[in-house]
Protein backbone atom coordinates (compact mmCIF):
# COMPACT_ATOMS: atom_id res chain seq x y z
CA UNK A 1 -18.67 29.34 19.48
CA UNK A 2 -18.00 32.61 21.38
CA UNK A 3 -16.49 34.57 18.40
CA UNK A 4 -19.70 33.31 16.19
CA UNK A 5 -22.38 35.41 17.67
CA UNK A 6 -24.13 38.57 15.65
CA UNK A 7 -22.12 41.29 17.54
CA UNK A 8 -18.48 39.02 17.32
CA UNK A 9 -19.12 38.74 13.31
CA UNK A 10 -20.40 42.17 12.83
CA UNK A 11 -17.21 43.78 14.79
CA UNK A 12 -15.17 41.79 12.40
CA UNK A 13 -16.55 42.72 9.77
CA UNK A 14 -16.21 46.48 10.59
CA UNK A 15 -12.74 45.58 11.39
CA UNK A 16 -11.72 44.54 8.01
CA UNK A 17 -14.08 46.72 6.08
CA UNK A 18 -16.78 44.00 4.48
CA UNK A 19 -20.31 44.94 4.06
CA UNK A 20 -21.98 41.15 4.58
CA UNK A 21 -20.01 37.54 5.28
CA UNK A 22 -21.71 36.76 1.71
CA UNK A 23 -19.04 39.11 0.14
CA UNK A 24 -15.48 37.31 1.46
CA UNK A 25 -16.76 34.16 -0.31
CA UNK A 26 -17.63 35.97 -3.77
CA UNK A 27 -15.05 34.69 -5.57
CA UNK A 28 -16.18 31.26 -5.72
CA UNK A 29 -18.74 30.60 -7.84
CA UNK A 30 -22.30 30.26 -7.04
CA UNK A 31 -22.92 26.76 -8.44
CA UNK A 32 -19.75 25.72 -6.42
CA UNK A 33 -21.06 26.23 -3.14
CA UNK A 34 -23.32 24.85 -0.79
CA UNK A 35 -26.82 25.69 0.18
CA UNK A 36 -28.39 22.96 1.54
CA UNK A 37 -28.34 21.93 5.43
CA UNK A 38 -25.48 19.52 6.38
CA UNK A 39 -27.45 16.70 7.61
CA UNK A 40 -24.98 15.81 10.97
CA UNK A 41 -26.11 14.19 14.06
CA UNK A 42 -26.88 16.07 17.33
CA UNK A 43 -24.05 18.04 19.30
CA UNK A 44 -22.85 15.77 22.25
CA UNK A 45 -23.78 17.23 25.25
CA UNK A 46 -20.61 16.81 27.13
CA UNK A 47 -16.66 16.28 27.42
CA UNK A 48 -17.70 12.65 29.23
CA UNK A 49 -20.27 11.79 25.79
CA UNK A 50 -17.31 13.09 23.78
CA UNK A 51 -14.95 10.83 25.34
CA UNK A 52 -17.08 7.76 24.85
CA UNK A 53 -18.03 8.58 21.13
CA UNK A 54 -14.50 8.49 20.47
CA UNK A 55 -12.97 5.46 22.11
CA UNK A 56 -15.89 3.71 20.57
CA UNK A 57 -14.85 4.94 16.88
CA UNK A 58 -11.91 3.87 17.87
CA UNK A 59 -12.49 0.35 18.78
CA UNK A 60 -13.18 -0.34 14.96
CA UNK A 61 -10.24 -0.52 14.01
CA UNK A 62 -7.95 -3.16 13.93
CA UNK A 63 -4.34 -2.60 14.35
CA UNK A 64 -0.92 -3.69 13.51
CA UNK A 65 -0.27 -4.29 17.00
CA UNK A 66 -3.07 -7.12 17.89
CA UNK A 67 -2.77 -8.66 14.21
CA UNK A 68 0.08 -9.86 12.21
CA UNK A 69 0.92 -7.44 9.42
CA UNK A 70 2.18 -7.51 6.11
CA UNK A 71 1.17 -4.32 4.50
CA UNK A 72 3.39 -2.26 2.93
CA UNK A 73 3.56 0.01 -0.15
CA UNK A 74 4.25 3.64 1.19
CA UNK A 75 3.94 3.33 5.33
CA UNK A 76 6.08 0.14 6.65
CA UNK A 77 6.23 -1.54 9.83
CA UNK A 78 9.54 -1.18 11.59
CA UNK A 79 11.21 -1.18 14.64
CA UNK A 80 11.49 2.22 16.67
CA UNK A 81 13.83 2.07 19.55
CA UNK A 82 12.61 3.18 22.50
CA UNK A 83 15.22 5.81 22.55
CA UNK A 84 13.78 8.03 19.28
CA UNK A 85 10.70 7.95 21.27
CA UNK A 86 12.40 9.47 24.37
CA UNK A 87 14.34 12.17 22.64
CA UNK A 88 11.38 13.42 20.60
CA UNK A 89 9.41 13.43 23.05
CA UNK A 90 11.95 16.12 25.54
CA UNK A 91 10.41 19.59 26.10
CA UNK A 92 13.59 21.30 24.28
CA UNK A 93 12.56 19.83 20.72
CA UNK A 94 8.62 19.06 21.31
CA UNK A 95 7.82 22.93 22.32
CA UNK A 96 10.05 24.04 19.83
CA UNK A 97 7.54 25.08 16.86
CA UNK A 98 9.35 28.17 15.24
CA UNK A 99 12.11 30.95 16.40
CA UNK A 100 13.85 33.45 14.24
CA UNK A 101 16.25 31.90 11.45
CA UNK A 102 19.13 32.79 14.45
CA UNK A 103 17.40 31.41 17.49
CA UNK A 104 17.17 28.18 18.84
CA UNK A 105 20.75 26.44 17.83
CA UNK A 106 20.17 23.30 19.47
CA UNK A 107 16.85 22.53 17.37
CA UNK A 108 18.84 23.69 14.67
CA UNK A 109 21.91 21.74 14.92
CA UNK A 110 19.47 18.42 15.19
CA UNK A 111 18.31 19.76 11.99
CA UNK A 112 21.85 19.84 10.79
CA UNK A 113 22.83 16.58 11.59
CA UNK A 114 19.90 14.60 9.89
CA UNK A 115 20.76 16.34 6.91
CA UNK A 116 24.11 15.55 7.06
CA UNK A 117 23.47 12.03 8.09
CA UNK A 118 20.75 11.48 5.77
CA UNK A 119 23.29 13.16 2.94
CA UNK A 120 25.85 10.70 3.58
CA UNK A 121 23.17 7.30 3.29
CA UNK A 122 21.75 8.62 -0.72
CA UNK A 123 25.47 9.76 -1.36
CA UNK A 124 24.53 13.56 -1.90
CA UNK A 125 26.18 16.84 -0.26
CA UNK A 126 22.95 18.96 0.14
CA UNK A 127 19.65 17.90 1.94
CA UNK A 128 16.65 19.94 2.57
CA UNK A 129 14.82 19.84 5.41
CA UNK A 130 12.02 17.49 4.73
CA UNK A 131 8.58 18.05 3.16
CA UNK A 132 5.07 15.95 3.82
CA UNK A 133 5.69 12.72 2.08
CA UNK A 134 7.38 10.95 -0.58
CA UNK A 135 5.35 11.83 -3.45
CA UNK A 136 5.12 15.78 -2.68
CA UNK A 137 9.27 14.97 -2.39
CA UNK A 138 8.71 13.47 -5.78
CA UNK A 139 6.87 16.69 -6.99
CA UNK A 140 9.32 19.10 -5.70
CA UNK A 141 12.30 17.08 -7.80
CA UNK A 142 10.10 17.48 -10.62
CA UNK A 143 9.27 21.12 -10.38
CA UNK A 144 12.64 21.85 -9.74
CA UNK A 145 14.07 20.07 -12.88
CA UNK A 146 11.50 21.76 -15.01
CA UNK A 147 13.02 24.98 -13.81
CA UNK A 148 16.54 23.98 -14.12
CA UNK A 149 15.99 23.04 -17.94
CA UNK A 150 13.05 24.81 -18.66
CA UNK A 151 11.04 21.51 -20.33
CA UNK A 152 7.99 20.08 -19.31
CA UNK A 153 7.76 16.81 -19.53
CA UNK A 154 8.90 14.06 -17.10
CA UNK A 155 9.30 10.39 -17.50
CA UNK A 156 8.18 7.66 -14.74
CA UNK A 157 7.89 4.16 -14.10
CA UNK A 158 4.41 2.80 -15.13
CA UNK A 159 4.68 0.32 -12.19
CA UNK A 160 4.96 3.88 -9.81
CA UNK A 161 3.13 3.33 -6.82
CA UNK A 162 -0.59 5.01 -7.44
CA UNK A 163 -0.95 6.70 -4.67
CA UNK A 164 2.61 8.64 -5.73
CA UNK A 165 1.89 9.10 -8.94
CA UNK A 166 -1.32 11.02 -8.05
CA UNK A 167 0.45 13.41 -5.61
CA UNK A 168 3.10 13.69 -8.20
CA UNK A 169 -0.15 14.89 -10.99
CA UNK A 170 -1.25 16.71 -8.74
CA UNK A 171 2.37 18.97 -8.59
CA UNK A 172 2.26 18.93 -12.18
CA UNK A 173 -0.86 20.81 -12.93
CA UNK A 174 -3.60 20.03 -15.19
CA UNK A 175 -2.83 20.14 -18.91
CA UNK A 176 -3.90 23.16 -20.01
CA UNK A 177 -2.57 25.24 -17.38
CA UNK A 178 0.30 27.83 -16.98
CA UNK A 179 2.74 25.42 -15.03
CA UNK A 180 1.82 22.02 -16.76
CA UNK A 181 4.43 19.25 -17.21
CA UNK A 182 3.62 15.95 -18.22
CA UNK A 183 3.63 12.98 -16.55
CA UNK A 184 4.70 9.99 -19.23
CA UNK A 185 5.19 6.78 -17.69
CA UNK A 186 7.66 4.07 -18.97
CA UNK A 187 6.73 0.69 -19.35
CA UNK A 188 8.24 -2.43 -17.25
CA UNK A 189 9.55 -5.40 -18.51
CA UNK A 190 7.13 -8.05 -17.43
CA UNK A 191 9.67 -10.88 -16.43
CA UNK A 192 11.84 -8.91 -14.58
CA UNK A 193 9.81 -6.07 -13.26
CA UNK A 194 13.02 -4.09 -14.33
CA UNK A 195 12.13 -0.23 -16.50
CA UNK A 196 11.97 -1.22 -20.19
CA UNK A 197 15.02 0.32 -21.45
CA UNK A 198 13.60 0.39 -24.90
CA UNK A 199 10.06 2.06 -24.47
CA UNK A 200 12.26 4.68 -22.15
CA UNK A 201 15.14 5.57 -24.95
CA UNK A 202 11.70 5.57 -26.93
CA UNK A 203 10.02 8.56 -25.28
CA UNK A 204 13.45 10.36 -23.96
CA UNK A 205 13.30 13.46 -26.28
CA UNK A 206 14.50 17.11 -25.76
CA UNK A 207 11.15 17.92 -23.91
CA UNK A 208 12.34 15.84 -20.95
CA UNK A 209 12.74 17.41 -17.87
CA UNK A 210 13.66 14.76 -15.13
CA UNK A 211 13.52 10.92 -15.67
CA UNK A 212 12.12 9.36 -12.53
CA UNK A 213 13.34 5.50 -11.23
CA UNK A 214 12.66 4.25 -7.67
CA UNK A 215 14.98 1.77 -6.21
CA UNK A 216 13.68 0.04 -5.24
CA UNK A 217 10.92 0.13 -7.37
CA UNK A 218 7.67 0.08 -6.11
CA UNK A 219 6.89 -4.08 -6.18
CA UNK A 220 10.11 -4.29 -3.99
CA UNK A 221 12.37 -4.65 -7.39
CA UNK A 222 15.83 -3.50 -7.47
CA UNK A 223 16.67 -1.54 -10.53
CA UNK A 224 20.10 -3.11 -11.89
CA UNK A 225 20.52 -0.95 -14.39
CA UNK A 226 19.96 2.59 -13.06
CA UNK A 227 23.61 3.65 -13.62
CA UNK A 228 22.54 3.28 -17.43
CA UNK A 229 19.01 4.96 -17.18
CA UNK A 230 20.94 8.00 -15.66
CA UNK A 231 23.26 8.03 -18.47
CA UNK A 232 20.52 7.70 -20.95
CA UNK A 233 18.55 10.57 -19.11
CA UNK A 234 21.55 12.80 -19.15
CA UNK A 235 22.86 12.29 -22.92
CA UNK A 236 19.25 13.90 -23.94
CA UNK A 237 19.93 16.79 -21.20
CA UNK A 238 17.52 15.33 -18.66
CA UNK A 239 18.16 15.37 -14.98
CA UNK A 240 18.03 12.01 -13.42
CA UNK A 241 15.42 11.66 -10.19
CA UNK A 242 16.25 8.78 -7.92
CA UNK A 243 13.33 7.45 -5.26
CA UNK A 244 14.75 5.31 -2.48
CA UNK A 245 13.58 3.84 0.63
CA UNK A 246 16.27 5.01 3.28
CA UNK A 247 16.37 2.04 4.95
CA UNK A 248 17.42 -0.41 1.93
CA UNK A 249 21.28 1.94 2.17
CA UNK A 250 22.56 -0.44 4.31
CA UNK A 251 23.39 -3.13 1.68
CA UNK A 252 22.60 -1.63 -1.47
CA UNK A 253 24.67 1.34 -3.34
CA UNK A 254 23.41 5.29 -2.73
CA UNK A 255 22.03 6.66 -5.46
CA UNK A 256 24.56 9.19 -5.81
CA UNK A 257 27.32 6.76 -6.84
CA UNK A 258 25.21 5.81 -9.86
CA UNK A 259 24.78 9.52 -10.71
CA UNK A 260 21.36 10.50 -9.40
CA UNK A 261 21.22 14.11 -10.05
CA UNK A 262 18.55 14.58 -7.07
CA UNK A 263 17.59 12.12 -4.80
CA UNK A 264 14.16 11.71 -3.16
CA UNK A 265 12.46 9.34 -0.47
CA UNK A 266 10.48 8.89 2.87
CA UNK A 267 12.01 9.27 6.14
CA UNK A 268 9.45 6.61 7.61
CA UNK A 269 11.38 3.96 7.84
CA UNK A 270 13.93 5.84 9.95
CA UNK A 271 12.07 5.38 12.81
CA UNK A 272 8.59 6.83 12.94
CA UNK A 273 5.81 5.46 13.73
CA UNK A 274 2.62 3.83 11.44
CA UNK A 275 0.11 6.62 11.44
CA UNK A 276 -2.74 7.46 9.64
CA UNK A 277 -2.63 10.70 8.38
CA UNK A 278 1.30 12.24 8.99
CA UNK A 279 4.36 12.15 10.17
CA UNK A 280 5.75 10.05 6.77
CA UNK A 281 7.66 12.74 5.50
CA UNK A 282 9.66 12.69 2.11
CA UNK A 283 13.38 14.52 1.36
CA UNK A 284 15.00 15.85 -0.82
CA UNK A 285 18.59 15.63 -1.95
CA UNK A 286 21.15 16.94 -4.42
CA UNK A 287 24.81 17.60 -5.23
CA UNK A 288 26.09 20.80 -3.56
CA UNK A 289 25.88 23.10 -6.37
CA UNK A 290 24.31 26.40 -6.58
CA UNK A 291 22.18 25.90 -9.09
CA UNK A 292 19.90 22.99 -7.24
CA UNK A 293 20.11 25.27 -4.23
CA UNK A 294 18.51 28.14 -5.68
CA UNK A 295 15.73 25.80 -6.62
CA UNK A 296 14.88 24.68 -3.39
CA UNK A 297 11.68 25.18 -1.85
CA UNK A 298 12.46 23.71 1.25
CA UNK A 299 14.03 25.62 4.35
CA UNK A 300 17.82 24.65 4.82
CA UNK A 301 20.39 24.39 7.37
CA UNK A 302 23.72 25.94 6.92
CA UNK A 303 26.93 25.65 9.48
CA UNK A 304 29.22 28.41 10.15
CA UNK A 305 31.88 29.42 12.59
CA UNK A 306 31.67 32.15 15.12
CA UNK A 307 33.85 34.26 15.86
CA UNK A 308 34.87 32.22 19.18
CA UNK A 309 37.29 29.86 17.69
CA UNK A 310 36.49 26.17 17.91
CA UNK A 311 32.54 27.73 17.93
CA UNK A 312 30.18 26.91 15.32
CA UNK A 313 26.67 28.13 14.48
CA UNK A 314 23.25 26.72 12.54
CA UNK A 315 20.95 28.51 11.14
CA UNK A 316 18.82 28.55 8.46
CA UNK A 317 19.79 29.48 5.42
CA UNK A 318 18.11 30.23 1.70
CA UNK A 319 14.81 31.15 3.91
CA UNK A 320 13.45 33.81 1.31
CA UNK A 321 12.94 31.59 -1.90
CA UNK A 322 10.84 29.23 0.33
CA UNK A 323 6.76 30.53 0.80
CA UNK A 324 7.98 31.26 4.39
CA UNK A 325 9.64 33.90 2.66
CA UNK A 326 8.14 34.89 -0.98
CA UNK A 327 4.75 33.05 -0.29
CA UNK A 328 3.16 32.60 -3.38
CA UNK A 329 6.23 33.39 -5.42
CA UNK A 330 8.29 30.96 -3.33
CA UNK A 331 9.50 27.71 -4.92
CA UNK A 332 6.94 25.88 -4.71
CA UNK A 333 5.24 25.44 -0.97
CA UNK A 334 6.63 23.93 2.07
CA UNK A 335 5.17 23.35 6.08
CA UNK A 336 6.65 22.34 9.12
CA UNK A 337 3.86 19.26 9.52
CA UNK A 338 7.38 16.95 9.40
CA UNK A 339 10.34 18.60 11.33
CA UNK A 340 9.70 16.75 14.62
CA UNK A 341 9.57 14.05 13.29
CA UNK A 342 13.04 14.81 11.47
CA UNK A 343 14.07 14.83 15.15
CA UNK A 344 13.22 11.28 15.66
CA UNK A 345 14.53 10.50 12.34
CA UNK A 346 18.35 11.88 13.43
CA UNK A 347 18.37 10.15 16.64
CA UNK A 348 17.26 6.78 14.67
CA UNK A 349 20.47 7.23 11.98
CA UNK A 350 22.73 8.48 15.19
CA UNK A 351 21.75 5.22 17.01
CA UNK A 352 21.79 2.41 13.85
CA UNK A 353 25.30 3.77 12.54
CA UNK A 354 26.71 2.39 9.33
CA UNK A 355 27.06 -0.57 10.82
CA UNK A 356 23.60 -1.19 12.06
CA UNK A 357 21.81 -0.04 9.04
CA UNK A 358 24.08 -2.44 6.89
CA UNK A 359 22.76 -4.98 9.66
CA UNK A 360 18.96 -3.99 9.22
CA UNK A 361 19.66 -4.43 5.48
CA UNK A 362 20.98 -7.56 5.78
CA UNK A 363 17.95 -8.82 8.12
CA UNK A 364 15.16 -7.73 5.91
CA UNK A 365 16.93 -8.93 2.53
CA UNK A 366 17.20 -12.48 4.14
CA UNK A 367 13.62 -12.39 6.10
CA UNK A 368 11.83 -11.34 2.30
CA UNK A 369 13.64 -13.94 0.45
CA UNK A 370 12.92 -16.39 3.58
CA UNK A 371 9.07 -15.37 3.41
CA UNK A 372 8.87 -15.49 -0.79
CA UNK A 373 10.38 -19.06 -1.04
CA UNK A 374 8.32 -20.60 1.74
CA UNK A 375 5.25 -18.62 -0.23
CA UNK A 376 6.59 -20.21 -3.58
CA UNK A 377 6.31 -23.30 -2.24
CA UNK A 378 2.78 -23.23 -1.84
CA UNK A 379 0.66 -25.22 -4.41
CA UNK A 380 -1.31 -22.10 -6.42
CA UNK A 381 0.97 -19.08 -5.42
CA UNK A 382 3.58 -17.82 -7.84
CA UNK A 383 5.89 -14.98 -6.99
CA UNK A 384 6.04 -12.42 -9.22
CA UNK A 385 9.71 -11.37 -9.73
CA UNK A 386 11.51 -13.42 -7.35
CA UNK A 387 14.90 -12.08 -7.87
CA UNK A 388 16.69 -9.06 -6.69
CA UNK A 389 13.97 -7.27 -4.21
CA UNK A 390 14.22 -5.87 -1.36
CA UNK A 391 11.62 -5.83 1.41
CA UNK A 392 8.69 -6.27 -0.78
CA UNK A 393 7.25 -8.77 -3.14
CA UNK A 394 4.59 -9.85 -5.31
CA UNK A 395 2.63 -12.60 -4.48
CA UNK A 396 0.25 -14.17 -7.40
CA UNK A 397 -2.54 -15.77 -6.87
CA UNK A 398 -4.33 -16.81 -10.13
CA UNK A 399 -2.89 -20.21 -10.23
CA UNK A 400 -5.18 -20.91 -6.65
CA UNK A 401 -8.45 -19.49 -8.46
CA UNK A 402 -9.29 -17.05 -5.73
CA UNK A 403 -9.00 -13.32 -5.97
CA UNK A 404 -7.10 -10.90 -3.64
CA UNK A 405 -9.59 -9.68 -1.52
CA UNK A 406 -10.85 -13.33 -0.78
CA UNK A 407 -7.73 -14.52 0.49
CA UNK A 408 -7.18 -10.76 2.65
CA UNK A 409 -10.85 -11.10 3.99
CA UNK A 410 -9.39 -14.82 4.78
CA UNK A 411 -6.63 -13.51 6.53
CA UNK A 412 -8.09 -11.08 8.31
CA UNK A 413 -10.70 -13.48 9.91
CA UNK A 414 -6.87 -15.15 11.76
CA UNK A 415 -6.12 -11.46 12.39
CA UNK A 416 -3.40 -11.58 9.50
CA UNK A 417 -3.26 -8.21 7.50
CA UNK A 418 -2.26 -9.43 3.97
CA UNK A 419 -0.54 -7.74 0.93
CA UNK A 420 -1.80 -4.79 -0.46
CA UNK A 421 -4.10 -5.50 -3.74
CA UNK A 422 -2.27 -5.08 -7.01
CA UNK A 423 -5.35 -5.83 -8.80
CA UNK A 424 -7.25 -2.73 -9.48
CA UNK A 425 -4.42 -0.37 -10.09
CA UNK A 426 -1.86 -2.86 -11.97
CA UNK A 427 -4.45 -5.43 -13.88
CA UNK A 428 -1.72 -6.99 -15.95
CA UNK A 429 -0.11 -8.20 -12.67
CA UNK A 430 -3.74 -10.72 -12.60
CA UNK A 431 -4.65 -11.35 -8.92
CA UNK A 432 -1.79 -10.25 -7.49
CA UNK A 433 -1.06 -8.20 -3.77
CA UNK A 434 1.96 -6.67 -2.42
CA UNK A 435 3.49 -8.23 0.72
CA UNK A 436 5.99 -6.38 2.76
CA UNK A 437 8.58 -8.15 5.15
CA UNK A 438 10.28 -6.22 7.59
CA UNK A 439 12.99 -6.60 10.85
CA UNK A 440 9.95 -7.45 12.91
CA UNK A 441 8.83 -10.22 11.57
CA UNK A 442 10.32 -13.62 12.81
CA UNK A 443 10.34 -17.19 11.18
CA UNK A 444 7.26 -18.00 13.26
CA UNK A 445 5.31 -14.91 11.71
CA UNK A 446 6.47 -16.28 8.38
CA UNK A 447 5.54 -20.12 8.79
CA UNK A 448 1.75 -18.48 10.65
CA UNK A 449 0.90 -16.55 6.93
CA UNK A 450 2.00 -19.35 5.14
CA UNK A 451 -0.03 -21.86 7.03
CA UNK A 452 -2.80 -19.56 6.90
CA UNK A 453 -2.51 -19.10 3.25
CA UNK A 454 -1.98 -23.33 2.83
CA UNK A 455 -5.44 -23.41 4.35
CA UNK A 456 -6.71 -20.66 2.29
CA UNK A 457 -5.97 -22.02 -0.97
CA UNK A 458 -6.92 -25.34 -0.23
């Protein structure tokens, strides 16, 4: 590199007044770093070897696009019109990293209206803008409940998606250290997959913080009785944490008229794209009260008239208790890695309407059901809680006497991508994987995995 050679580092280092490179890594412990020689292949030699090295990494991997897909839990296949594409991609919102809180009202009015949208699907009057994914959303709500009601304790769903519940750890410190709260999960009752009312009123105490539900839940089950976990949660002083899936909105009540305190989610399902690695995206959500705003660590987007009449403004607003403004002293840290995709994700909600998102609903609530009875019917499989779900179901298969991963490696080999295994994480569940039915998939994709599976099981 042209800033790495002995006169580059030593100018830097006279710049910033350190005797030796050695000394800006002193306070990590010895033991903790690395001495050894990385053992890495040789430097390609050109752009051209570059090029070729990574189309053929590349061409290992087997997409959602040549195979027939049924994987779910966390990043869903859906349709994105054409359209998001197009607007995301315009110079005006693509080039458009960062401005002054008072510049650039156009980026900020898109801003404004996916809040505002998004505020009106979960029922809520305030919406930050959004963070990196669902579970640092989940984290946030957390943190901020802590500091509303100064406990430290929260209580979530044992049947919480893993991969969730680790980010969510992760936000709540180790035990042992300054801002610890801890994570106690709730049991599930086995029939339904509905929370167990009982173990919950159990462990609801006056060290609760927040009481976390998703619904729907994360085996696709819709929670019937969250209007009565949220009053449960609030008689002991707790603030009630809702997790939805956007997209579900359409035909099922927001979480606000069953009196989620603050509301959490991904924006992935309104309209961006499968990737590995970003551009999932979780929000946050809350009644319009000062006391949830101050808690915020998200940036926010206020409207205000000018003094042209019939004018209005956006900006943003409540900048300096975010770390853009206090850094470490912020509330809690937030990073831009999602806000073009929050572009997409207005111009998705803009196009679907209440109307089409109550038709989306309706589509994936009959394809699921569709997909789970013609599964039922096959001699070995057992659905796990067939009632009341919504895109996403659990698919047994201990009465066919093969495991998960046989039947996925099955699959696979008729370029089918199966359920996700339930297995590992959730061993009372038995063999058991996760399958995920969207808007894309058509009666023939249905009747192809169930033939494939008929064969399987054989």
């Amino acid at each position: 590199m042209a800033n790495a050679t002995p006169e580059a580092k030593a100018a830097m280092l006279r710049a910033i007044g350190a005797p030796d490179i050695e000394s800006l890594f002193a306070q990590i412990p010895a033991e903790h770093r690395f001495r050894g020689k990385l053992d890495l292949p040789p430097a390609l030699a050109s752009e051209v070897a570059l090029k070729r090295h990574m189309l053929g990494l590349l061409q290992k991997n087997a997409d959602c696009e040549q195979n027939l897909s049924f994987l779910g839990a966390g990043i869903w296949q859906h349709h994105v019109p054409a359209i998001v594409d197009e607007v995301v991609g315009r110079t005006e919102f693509l080039t458009s990293v960062w401005g002054t809180p008072m510049s650039d009202h156009g980026r900020n009015q898109a801003w404004f209206e996916f809040c505002s949208m998004l505020g009106e699907l979960v029922g809520m009057e305030f919406v930050g803008l959004p963070v990196y994914s669902w579970g640092c959303a989940i984290g946030n709500a957390v943190r901020m409940a802590s500091r509303l009601n100064g406990r430290r304790e929260v209580l979530v769903p044992a049947g919480m998606d893993p991969e969730r519940l680790d980010v969510l750890r992760q936000y709540c410190e180790p035990k042992g250290s300054h801002g610890h709260i801890a994570v106690v999960p709730v049991a599930w009752e086995k029939a339904s997959g509905f929370l167990d009312l009982d173990d919950l009123k159990a462990k609801l105490s006056d060290k609760t913080a927040g009481v976390y539900i998703e619904n729907p839940g994360s085996f696709g089950v819709i929670e019937a009785r969250a209007a009565e976990i949220g009053k449960l949660a609030r008689a002991r002083g707790a603030e009630f944490i809702v997790g939805v899936d956007p997209i579900s909105l359409g035909v099922l009540a927001p979480p606000g008229d069953y009196g989620a305190d603050i509301v959490v989610g991904t924006i992935q399902t309104l309209g961006a794209h499968m990737m590995a690695g970003g551009g999932a995206g979780g929000f946050l959500a809350s009644r319009d009260e000062e006391r949830y705003a101050r808690e915020y660590p998200t940036l926010n987007i206020s409207i205000a008239p000018t003094d042209k009449p019939g004018e209005h403004g956006f900006a943003l607003s409540l900048a300096h208790q975010s770390s853009y403004g206090m850094r470490e002293e912020g509330k809690d840290w937030t990073g831009n890695s999602v806000y073009l995709t929050t572009i997409g994700c207005a111009a998705y909600m803009a196009l679907l309407g209440p109307q089409g998102f109550r038709e989306v609903g309706e589509v994936i609530v009959q394809r699921s059901h569709h997909a789970a009875k013609t599964l039922a019917g096959i001699k070995g499989l057992r659905i796990g809680f067939p009632c009341g779900f919504f895109k996403e179901f659990v698919v047994n298969f201990d009465g066919a006497g093969k495991t998960v991963a046989q039947v996925n490696d099955a699959l696979r080999a008729q370029g089918i991508f199966g359920g996700r295994d339930l297995s590992a994480d959730f061993p009372a569940l038995g063999q058991s994987a996760l399958y995920a039915v969207t808007e894309v998939h058509t009666a023939e994709d249905i009747a192809r995995l169930a033939a494939a599976l008929q064969e399987i099981v054989a």
